[in-house]
C-alpha atoms as a PDB file:
ATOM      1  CA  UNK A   1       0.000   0.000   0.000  1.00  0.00           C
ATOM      2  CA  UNK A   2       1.370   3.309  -1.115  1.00  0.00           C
ATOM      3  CA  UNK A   3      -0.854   6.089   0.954  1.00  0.00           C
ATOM      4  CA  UNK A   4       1.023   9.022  -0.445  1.00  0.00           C
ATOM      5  CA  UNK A   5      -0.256   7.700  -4.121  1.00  0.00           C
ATOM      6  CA  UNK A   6      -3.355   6.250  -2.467  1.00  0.00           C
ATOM      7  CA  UNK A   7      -2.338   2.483  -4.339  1.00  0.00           C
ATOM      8  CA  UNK A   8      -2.694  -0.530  -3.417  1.00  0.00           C
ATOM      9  CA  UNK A   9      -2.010  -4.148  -4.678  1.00  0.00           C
ATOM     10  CA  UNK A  10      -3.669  -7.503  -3.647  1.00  0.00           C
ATOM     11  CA  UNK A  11      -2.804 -10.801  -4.744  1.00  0.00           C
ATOM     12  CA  UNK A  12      -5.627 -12.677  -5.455  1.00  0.00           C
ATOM     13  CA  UNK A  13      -5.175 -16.065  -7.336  1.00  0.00           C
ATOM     14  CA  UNK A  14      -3.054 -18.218  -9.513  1.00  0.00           C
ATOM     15  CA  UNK A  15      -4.029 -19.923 -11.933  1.00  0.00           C
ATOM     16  CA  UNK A  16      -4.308 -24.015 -11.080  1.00  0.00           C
ATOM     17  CA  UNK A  17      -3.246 -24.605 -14.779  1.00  0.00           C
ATOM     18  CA  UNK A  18      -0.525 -22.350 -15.488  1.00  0.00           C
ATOM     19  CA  UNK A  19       0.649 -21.149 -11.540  1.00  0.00           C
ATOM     20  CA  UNK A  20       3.312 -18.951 -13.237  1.00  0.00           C
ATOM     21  CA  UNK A  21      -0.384 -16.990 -14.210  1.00  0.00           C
ATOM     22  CA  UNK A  22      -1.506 -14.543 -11.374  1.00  0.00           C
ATOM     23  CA  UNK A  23      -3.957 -12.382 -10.850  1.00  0.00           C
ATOM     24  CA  UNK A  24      -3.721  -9.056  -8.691  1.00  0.00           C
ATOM     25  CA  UNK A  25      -6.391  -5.967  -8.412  1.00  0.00           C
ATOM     26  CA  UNK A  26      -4.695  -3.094  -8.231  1.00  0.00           C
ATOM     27  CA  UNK A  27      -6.225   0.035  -6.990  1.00  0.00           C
ATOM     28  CA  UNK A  28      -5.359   3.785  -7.861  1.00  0.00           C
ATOM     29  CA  UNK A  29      -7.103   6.539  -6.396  1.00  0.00           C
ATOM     30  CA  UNK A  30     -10.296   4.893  -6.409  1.00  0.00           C
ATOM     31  CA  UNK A  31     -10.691   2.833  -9.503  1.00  0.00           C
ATOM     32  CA  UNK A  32      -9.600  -0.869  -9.835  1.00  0.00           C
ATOM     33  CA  UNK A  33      -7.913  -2.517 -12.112  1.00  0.00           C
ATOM     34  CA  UNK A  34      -7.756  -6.384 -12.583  1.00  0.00           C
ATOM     35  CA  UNK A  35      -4.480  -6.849 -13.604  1.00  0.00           C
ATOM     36  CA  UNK A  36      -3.165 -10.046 -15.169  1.00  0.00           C
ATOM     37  CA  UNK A  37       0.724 -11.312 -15.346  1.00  0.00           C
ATOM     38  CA  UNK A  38       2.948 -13.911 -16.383  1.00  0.00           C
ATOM     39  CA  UNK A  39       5.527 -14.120 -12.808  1.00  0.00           C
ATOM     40  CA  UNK A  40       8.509 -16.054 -13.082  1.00  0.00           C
ATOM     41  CA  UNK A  41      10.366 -16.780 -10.243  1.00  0.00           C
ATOM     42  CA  UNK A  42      13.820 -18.132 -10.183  1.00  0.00           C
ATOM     43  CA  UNK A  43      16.085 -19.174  -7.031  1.00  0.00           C
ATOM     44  CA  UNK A  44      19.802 -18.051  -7.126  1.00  0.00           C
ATOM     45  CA  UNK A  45      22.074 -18.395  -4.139  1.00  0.00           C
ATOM     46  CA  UNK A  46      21.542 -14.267  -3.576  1.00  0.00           C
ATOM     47  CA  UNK A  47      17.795 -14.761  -3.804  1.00  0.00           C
ATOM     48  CA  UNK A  48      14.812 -14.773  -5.792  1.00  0.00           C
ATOM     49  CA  UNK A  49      14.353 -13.394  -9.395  1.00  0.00           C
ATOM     50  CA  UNK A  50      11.423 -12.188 -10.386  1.00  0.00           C
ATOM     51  CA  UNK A  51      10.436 -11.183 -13.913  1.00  0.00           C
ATOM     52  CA  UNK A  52       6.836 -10.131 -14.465  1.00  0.00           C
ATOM     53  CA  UNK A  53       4.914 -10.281 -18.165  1.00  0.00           C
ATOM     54  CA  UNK A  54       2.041  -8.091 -18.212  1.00  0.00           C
ATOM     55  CA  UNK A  55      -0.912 -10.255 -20.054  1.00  0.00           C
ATOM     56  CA  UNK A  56      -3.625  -7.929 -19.122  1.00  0.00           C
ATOM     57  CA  UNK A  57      -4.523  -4.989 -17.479  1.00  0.00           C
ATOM     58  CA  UNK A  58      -8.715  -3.905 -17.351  1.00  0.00           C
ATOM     59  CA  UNK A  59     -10.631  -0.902 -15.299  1.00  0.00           C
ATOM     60  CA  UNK A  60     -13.975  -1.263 -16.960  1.00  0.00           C
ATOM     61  CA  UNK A  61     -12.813  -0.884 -20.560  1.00  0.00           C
ATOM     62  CA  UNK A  62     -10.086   2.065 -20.191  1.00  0.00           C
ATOM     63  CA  UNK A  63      -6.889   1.746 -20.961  1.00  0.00           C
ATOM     64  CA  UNK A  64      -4.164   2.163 -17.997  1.00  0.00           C
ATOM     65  CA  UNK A  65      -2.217   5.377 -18.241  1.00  0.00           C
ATOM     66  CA  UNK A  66       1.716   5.149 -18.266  1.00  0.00           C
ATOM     67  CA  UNK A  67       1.221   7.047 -14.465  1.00  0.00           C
ATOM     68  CA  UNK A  68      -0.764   3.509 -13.296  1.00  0.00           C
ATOM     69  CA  UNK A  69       1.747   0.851 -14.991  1.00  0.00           C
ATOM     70  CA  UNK A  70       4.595   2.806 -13.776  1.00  0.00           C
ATOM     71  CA  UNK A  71       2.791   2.235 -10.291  1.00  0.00           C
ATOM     72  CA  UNK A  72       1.836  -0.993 -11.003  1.00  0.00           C
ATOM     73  CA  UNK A  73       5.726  -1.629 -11.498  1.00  0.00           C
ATOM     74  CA  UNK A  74       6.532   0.339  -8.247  1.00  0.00           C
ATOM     75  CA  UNK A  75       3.795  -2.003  -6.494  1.00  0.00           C
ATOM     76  CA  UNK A  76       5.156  -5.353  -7.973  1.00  0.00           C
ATOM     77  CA  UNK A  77       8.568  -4.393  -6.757  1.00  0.00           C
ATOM     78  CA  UNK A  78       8.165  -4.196  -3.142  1.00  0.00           C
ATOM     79  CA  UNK A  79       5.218  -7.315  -3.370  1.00  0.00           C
ATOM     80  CA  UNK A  80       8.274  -9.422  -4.618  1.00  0.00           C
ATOM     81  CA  UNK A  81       9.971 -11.626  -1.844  1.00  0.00           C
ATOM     82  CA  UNK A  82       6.246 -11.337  -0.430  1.00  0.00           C
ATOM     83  CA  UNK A  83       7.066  -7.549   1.059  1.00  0.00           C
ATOM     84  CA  UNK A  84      10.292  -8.888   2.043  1.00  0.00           C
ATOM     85  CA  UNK A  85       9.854 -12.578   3.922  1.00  0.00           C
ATOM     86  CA  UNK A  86      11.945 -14.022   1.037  1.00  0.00           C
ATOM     87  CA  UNK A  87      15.366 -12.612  -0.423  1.00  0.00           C
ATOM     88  CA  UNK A  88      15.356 -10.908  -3.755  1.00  0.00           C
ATOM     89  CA  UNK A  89      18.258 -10.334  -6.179  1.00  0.00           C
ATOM     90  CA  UNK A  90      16.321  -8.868  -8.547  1.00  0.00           C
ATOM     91  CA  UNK A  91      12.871  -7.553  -9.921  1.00  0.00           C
ATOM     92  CA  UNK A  92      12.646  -7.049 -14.544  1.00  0.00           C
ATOM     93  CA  UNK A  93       9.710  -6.261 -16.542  1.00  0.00           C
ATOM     94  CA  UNK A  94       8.762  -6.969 -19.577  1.00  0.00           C
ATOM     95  CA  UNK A  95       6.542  -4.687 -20.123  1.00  0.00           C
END
């Protein structure tokens, strides 16, 4: 949660299927966005990797400004490691 920005991020499922396939809402200022990624996560002896695909990203039709994906990368950053429980080495986009 990013008060100052009034953000938030909440992990909500992954996919039984494909569990590299998660699915977050992300909130900005009041509207929601269901936001859909691709999270790979690999183990090195200085911690985890994490490199996030963004599949999709929906608020009712509207497209997400650059000012929300830029917080959605800002959000995704400190949720990897699980807000710090688990090392991480490092945190890439692709996106």
């Amino acid at each position: 949660m990013n008060r100052e920005k009034d953000a938030f991020l909440i992990w909500l499922h992954h996919d039984r299927d494909a569990p590299e396939n998660v699915r977050y809402l992300f909130s900005v200022q009041g509207r929601h966005y269901d936001v859909d990624l691709r999270q790979d996560i690999y183990a090195w002896a200085s911690g985890e990797s994490y490199t996030y695909s963004l599949l999709s990203i929906a608020d009712d039709g509207q497209p997400a400004t650059d000012d929300v994906i830029r917080l959605l990368k800002d959000a995704l950053t400190v949720f990897a490691g699980f807000y710090g429980t688990a090392k991480v080495a490092s945190v890439k986009f692709k996106f």
